[in-house]
Protein backbone atom coordinates (compact mmCIF):
# COMPACT_ATOMS: atom_id res chain seq x y z
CA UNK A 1 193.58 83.02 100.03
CA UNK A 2 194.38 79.25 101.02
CA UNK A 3 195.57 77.15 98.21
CA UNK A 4 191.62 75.65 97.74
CA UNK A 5 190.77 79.39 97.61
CA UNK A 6 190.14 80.54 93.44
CA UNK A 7 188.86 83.86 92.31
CA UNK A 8 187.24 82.95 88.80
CA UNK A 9 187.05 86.52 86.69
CA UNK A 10 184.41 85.07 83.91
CA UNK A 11 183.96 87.07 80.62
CA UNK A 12 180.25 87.39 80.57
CA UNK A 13 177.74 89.69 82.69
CA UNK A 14 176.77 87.36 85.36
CA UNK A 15 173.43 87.17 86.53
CA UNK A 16 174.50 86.42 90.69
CA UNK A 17 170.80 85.24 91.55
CA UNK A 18 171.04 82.78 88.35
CA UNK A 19 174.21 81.71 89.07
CA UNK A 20 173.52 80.50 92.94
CA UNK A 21 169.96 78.88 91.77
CA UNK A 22 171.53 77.29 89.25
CA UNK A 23 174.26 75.51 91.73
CA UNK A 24 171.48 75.13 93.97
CA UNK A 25 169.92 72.74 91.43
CA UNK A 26 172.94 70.95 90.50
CA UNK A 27 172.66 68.41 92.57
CA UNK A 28 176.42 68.59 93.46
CA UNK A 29 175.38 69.56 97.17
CA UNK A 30 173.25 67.70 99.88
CA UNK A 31 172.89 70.13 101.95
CA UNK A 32 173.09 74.25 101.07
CA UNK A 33 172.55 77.88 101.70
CA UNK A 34 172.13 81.02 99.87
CA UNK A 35 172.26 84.67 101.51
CA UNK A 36 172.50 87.78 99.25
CA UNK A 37 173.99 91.25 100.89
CA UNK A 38 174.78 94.60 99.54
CA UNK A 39 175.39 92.79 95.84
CA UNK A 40 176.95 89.85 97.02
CA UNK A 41 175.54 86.26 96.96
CA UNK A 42 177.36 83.94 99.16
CA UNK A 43 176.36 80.13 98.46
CA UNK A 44 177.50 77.52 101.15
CA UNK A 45 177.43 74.09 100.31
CA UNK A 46 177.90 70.93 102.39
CA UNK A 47 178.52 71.06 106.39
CA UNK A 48 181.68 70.40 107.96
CA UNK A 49 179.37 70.69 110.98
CA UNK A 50 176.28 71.75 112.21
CA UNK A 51 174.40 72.69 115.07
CA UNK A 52 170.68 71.79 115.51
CA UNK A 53 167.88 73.22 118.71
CA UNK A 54 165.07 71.51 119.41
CA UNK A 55 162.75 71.86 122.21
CA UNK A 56 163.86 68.81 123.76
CA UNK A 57 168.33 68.93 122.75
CA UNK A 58 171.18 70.73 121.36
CA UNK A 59 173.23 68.61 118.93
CA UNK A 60 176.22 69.39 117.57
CA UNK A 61 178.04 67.32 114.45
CA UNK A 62 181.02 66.96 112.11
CA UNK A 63 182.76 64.35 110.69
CA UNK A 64 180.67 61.51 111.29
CA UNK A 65 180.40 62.24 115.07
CA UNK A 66 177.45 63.74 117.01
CA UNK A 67 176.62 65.00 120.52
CA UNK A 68 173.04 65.28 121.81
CA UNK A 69 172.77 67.24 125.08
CA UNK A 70 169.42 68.85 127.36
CA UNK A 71 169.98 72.75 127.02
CA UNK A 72 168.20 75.10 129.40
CA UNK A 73 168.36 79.46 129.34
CA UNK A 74 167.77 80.84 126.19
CA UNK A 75 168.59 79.31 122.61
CA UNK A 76 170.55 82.45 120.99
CA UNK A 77 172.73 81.89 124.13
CA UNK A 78 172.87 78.52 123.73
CA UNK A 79 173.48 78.55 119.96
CA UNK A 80 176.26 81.04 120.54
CA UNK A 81 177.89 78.52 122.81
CA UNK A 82 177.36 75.45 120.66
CA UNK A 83 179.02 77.50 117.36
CA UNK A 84 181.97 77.97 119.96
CA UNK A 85 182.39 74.49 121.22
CA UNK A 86 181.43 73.01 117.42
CA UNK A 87 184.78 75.32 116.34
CA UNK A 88 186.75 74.05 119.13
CA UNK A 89 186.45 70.30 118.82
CA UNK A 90 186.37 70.20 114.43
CA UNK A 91 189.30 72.56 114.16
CA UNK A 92 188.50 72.56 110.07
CA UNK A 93 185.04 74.26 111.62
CA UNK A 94 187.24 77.02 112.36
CA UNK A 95 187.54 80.43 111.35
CA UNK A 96 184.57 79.74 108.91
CA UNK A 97 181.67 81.44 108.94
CA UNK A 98 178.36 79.29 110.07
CA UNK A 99 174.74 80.03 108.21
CA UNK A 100 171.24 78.99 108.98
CA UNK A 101 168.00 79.99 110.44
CA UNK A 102 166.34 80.51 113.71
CA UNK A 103 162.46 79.71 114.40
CA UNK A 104 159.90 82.00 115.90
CA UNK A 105 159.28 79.63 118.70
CA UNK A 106 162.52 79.51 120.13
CA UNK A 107 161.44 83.38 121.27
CA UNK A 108 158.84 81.68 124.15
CA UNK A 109 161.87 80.67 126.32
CA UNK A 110 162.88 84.35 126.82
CA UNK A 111 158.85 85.90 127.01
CA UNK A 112 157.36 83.25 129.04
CA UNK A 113 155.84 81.46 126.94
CA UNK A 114 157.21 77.79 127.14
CA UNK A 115 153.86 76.43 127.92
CA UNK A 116 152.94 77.15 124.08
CA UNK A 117 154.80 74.48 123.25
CA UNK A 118 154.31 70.77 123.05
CA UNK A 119 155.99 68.12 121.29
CA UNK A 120 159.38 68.20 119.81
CA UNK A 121 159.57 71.39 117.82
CA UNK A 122 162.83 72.56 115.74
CA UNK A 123 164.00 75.67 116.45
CA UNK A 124 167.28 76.91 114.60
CA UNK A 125 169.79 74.73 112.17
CA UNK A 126 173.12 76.35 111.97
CA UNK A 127 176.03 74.89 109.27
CA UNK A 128 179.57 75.52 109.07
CA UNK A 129 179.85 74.71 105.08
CA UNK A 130 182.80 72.78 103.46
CA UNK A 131 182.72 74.94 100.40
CA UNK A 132 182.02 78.89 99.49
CA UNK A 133 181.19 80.11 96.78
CA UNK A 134 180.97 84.49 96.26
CA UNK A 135 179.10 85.68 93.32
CA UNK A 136 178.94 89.32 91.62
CA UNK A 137 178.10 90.39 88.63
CA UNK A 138 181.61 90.32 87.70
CA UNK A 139 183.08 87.15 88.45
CA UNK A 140 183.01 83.97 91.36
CA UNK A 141 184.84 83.00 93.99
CA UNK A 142 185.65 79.97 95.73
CA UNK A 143 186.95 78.79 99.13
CA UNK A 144 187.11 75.38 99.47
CA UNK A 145 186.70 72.43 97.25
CA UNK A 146 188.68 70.95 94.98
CA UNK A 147 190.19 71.40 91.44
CA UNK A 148 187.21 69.62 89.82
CA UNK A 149 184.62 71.20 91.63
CA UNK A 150 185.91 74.54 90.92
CA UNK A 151 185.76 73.77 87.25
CA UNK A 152 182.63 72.28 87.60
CA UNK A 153 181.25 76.01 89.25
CA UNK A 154 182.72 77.71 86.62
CA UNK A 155 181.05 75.41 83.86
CA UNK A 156 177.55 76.22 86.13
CA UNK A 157 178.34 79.87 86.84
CA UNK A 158 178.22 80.36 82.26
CA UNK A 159 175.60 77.72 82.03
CA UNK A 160 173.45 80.57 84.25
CA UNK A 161 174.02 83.01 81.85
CA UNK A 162 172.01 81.30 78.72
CA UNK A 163 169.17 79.88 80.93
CA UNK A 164 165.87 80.79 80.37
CA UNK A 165 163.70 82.71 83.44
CA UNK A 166 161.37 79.85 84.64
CA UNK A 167 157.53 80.75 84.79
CA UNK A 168 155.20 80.99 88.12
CA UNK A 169 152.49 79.40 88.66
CA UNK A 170 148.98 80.04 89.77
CA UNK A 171 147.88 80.27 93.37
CA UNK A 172 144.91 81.83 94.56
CA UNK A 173 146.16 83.70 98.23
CA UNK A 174 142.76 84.79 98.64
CA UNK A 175 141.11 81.34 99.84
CA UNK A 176 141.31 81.57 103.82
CA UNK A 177 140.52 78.17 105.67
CA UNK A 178 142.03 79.82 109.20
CA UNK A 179 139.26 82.69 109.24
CA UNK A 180 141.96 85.36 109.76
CA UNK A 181 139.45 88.15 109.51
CA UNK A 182 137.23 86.82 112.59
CA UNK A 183 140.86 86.26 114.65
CA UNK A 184 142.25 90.07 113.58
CA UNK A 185 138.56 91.11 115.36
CA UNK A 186 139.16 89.33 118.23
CA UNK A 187 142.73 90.86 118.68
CA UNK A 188 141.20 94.40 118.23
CA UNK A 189 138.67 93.38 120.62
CA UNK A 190 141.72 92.52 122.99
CA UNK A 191 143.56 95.65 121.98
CA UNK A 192 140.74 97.27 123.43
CA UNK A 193 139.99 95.79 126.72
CA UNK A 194 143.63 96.74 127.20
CA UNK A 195 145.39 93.15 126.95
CA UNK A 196 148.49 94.68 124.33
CA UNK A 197 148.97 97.72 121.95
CA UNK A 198 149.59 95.84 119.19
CA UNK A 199 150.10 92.38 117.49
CA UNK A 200 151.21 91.07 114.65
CA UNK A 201 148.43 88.03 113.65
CA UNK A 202 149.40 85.56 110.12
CA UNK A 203 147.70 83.29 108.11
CA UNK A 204 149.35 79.96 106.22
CA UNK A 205 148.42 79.72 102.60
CA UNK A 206 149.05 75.85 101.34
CA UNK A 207 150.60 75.95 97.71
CA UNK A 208 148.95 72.61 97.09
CA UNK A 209 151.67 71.05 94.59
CA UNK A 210 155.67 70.73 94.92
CA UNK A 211 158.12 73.79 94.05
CA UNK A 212 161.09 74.20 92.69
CA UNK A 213 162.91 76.16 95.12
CA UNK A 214 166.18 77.24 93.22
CA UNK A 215 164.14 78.28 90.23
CA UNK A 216 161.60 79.97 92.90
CA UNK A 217 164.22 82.04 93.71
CA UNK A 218 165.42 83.24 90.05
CA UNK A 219 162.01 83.95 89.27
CA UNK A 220 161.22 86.06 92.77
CA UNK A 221 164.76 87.94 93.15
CA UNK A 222 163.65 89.18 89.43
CA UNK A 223 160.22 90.72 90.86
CA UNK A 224 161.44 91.62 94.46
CA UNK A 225 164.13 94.48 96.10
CA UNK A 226 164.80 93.25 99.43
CA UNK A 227 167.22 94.23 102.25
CA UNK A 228 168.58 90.53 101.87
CA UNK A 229 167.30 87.05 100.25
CA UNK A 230 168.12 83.84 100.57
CA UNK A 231 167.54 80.36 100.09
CA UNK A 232 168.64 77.35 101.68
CA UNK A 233 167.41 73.18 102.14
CA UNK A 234 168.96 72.33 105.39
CA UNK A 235 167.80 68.67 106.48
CA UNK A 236 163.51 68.53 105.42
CA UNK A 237 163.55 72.12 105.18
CA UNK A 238 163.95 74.19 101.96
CA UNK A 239 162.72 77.58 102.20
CA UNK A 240 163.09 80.96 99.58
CA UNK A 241 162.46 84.47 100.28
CA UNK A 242 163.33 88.20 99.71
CA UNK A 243 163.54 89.68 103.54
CA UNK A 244 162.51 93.45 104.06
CA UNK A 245 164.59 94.15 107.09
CA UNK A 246 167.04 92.94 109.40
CA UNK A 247 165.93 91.62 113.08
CA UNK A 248 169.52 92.59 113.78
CA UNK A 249 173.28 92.80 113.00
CA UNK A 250 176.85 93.36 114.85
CA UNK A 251 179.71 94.35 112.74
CA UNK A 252 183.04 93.30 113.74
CA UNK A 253 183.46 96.72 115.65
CA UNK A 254 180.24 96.02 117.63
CA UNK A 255 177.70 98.47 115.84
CA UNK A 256 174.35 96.86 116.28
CA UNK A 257 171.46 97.61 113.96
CA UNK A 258 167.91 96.70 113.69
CA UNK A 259 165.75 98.38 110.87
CA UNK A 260 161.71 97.93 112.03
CA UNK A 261 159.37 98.48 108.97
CA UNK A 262 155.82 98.75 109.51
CA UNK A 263 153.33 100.54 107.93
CA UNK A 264 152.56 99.06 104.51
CA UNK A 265 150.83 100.09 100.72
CA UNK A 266 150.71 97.85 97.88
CA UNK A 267 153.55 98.57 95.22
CA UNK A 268 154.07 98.07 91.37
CA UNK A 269 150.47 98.67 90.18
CA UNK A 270 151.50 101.94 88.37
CA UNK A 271 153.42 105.25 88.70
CA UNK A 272 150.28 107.21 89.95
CA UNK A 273 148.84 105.05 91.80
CA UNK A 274 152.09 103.74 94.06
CA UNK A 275 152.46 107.59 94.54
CA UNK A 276 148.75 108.04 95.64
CA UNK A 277 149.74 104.91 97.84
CA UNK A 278 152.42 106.10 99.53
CA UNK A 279 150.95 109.81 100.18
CA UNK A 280 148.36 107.54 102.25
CA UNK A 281 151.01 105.56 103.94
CA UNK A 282 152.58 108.53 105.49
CA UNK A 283 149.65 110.32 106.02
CA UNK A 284 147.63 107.36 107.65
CA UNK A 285 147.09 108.16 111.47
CA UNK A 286 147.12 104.30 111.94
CA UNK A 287 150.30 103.77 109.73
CA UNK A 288 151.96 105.92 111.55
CA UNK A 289 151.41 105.16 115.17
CA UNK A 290 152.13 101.53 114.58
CA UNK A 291 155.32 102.41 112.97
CA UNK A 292 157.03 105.20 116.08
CA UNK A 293 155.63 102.65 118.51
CA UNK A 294 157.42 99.74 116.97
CA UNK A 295 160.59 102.42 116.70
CA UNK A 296 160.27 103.60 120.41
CA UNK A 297 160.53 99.07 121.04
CA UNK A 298 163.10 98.98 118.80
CA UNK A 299 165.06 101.67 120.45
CA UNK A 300 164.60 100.43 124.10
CA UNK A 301 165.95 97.36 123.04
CA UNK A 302 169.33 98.27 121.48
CA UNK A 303 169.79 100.68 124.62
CA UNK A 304 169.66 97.46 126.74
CA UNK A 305 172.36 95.88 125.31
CA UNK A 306 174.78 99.65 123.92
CA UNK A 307 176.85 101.78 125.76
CA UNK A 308 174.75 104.46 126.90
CA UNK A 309 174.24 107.47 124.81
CA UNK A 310 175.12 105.16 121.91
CA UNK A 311 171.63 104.66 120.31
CA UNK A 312 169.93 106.62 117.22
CA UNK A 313 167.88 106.60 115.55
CA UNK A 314 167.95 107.50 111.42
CA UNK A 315 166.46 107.70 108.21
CA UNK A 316 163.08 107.87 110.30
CA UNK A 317 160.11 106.91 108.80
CA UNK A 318 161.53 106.99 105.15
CA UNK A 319 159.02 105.07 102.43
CA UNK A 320 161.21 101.64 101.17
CA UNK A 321 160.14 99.56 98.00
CA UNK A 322 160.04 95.91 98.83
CA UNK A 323 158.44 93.66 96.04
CA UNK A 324 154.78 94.15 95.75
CA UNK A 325 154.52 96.60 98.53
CA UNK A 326 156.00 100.14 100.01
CA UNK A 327 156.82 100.12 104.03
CA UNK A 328 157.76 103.10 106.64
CA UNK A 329 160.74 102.04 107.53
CA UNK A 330 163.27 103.27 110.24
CA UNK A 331 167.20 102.47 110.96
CA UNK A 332 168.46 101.91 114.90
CA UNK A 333 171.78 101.65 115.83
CA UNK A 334 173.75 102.04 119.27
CA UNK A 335 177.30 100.80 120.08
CA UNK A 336 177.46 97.54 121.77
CA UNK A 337 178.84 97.14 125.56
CA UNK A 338 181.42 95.76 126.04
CA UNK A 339 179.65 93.39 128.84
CA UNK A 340 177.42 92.36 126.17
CA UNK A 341 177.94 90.07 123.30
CA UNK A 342 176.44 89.69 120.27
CA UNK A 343 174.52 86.93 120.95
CA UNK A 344 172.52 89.13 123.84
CA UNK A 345 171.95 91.52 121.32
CA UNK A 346 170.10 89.05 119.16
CA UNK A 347 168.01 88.24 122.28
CA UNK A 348 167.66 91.46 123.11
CA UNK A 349 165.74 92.28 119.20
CA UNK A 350 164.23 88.71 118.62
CA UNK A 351 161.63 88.07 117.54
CA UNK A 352 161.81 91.33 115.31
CA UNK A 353 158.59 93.87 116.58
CA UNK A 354 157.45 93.49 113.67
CA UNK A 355 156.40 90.15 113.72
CA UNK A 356 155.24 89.72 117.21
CA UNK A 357 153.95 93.22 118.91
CA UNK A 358 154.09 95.26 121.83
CA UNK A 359 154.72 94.47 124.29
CA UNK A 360 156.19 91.24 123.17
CA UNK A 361 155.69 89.54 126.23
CA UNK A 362 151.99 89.71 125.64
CA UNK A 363 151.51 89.88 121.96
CA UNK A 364 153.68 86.67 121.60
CA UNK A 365 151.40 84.98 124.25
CA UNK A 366 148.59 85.91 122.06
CA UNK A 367 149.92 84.82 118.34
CA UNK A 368 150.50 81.04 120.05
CA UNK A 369 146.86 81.78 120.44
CA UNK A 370 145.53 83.15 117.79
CA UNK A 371 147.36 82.14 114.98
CA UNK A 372 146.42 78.35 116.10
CA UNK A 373 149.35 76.55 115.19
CA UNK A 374 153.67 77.05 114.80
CA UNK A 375 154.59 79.32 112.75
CA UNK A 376 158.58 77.82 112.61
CA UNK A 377 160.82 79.45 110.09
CA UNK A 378 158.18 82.48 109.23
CA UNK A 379 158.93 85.80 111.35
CA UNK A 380 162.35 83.98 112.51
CA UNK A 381 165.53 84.99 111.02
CA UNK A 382 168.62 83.29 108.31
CA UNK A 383 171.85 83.79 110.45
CA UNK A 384 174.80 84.53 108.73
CA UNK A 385 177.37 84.18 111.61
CA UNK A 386 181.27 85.23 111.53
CA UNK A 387 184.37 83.49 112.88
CA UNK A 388 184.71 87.33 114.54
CA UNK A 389 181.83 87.33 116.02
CA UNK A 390 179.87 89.49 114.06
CA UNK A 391 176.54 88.35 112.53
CA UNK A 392 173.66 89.25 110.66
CA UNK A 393 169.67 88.25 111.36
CA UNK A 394 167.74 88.79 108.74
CA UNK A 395 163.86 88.47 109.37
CA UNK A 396 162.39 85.90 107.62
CA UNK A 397 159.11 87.18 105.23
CA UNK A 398 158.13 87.51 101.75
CA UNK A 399 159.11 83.55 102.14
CA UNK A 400 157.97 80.29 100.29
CA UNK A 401 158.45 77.15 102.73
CA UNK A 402 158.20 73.30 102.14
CA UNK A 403 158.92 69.79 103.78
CA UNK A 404 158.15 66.33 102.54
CA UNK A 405 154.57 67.38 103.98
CA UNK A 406 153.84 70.08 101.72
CA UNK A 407 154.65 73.84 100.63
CA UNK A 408 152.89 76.98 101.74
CA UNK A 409 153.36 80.45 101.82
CA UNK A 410 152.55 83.10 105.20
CA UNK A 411 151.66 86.69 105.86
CA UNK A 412 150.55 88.79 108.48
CA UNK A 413 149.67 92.21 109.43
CA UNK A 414 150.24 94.63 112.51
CA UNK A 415 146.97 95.06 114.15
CA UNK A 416 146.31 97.99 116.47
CA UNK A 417 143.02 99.53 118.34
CA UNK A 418 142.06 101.39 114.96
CA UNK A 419 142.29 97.70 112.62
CA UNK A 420 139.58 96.91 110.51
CA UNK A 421 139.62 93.42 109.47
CA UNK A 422 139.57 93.56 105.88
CA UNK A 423 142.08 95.98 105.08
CA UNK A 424 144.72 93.59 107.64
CA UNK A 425 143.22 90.86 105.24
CA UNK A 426 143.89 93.28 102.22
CA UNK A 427 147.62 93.76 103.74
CA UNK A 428 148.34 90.10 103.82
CA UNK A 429 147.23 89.23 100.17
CA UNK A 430 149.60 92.52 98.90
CA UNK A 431 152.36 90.50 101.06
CA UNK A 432 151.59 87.44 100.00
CA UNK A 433 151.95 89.15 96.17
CA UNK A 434 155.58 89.27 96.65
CA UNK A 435 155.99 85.69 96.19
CA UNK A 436 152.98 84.12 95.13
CA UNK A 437 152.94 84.63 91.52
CA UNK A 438 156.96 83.55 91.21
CA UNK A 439 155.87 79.99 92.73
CA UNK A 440 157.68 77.79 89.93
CA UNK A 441 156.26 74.13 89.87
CA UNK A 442 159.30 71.23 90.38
């Protein structure tokens, strides 16, 4: 540990999800991010530095210093490079590790799709925080900071413990002003004529009154079991969620994993009838195609970027719990070249195929169409980035999302040849169900 660096053992059970809302809320931070893995809840608050994508620049900042430049290729590649160059010139940037998120629309530069977009459109925010905070259930630590803000973590960190769980509000998902029924039947009717195999179509639901994010996320992490969560305000944005899977991750020895879930019951509506629900999930001819085929992408892609003979796949087809519904849900892996980095890798699996289609190419071509307007932050990915080059991309659903505009909330569903429009509809309020009813008013 450097000598800002404090490992806090605290004699209470900590709640970790209470704890990072609850600095979240303090007001001690302008900017911050939360990312939860394997029982670990890493809060980052304040950049040293930053890197921002847009359609139009790259811009990279610390201190009180910024440079703007046009960026051309693709953006993981150019994000990748930016982190680099941020770490070389800010020298306090380095060795930490950078957090953030990346868009869905930044995937049109590598499928062809660049003519989808107009006007100046964010696509990823990356920060390289000045202080780290860890939290268990067993105690906090802190890199970063000083004496007083330490003490004042610790004070927050047994403040958590006592505080009340907040209460949702109402929200009826079931009002549908984008007629997403009459667009899934025009994407069968697509499906059909031969145009893809299978797409992934959304619809936005507006909240309609201001949230409290950090108590959002208390409320929802309570309700949900997700592969990671998070929750972040980075600039205007403040989003929430509890992801299913990753898009994709590279360990330091250059593992790569993607874990593609499709297929989808409700869950949580009783012992006998989640079991009923999941004996149709892995019995449903419809379930099941969409889930090999989005396996057999999956695959294909981590093969582009591994060693040969290096990719698996395991735990195929297993049923996983997330929140208010049940997925198939498989686990690819392959060893990554060593002419590749992992960078290419994330280009390789983004967007996830879960949220786009197959082939991607074509189904992402039709969701700039069909779903009618940016979908930004939903089906993108929170980046949790390394000094060592590993990273994790975790796909961004099961999300709440606001601006100074306004909050909403977005699902979708996988639609193939055999769809019927109001079971996708069906699949998007069980979605939807995940966060909906832990919407806390601010």
């Amino acid at each position: 540990m450097s000598p800002t660096d404090e490992h806090l053992r605290i004699d209470v059970a900590l709640d970790p999800a209470a704890v990072v809302a609850k600095l979240a809320a303090s007001g001690l931070f302008a900017d911050y991010a939360v990312y939860e893995r394997h029982g670990e809840w890493l809060f980052a608050g304040d950049a040293i530095g930053s890197v921002l994508l847009d359609t139009e620049q790259v811009r990279i900042s610390w201190a009180a210093t910024t440079e703007a430049d046009v960026w051309s290729g693709r953006p993981a590649h150019v994000l990748g490079a930016a982190l680099a160059k941020l770490q070389e010139i800010a020298p306090e940037a380095s060795g930490h590790r950078a957090i953030g998120w990346l868009g869905f629309e930044s995937c049109a530069y590598a499928l062809g799709a660049e003519r989808h977009l107009t006007g100046r459109i964010p696509l990823a925010h990356l920060m390289v925080p000045r202080i780290e905070v860890r939290v268990t259930d067993t105690g906090v630590q802190i890199s970063g900071g000083t004496p007083d803000e330490h003490e004042a973590i610790r004070a927050l960190a047994l403040q958590a413990a006592a505080d009340e769980l907040p209460r949702g509000a109402e929200l009826d998902i079931r009002i549908d002003p984008t007629n997403y029924r009459e667009r899934v039947a025009t994407a069968v009717a697509e499906i059909e004529r031969g145009s893809y195999q299978k797409v992934i179509l959304s619809r936005k639901v507006d909240i309609g009154f201001p949230v409290d994010m950090p108590a959002t996320y208390r409320l929802g992490r309570r309700h949900n079991t997700p592969a990671r969560s998070f929750l972040f305000r980075l600039g205007d944005l403040e989003a929430t969620g509890f992801s299913p899977e990753l898009v994709a991750s590279v360990d330091e020895l250059g593992e790569v994993t993607t874990e593609p879930l499709a297929g989808t019951r409700a869950f949580g509506r009783g012992a006998d009838v989640d079991t009923a629900a999941r004996i149709d999930l892995e019995s449903d001819p419809k379930e099941i195609v969409e889930h090999a085929v989005s396996v057999r992408t999956s695959f294909a892609e981590i093969a582009s970027v591994a060693e040969p003979g290096t990719t698996a796949v395991s735990e195929f087809m297993t049923v996983r719990e997330r929140g208010s519904v049940q997925h198939l849900a498989s686990t690819v892996r392959g060893r990554l070249a060593a002419d590749h980095t992992g960078w290419e890798a994330l280009d390789a699996l983004f967007p996830s195929v879960t949220a786009s289609g197959i082939p991607k190419r074509d189904c992402v071509d039709a969701i700039f169409r069909l779903d009618g307007e940016p979908r930004g932050l939903y089906s993108g990915a929170v980046l949790s980035v390394g000094s060592d080059g590993s990273f994790e991309a975790t796909l961004v659903l099961r999300a709440a999302y606001q601006t100074p505009q306004g909050a909403w909330l977005r699902a979708g569903a996988g639609i193939i040849g055999q769809s019927r429009p109001e079971r996708e509809f069906e699949e998007t309020c069980e979605k939807l169900s995940s966060v909906s009813p832990y919407l806390v008013a601010r």
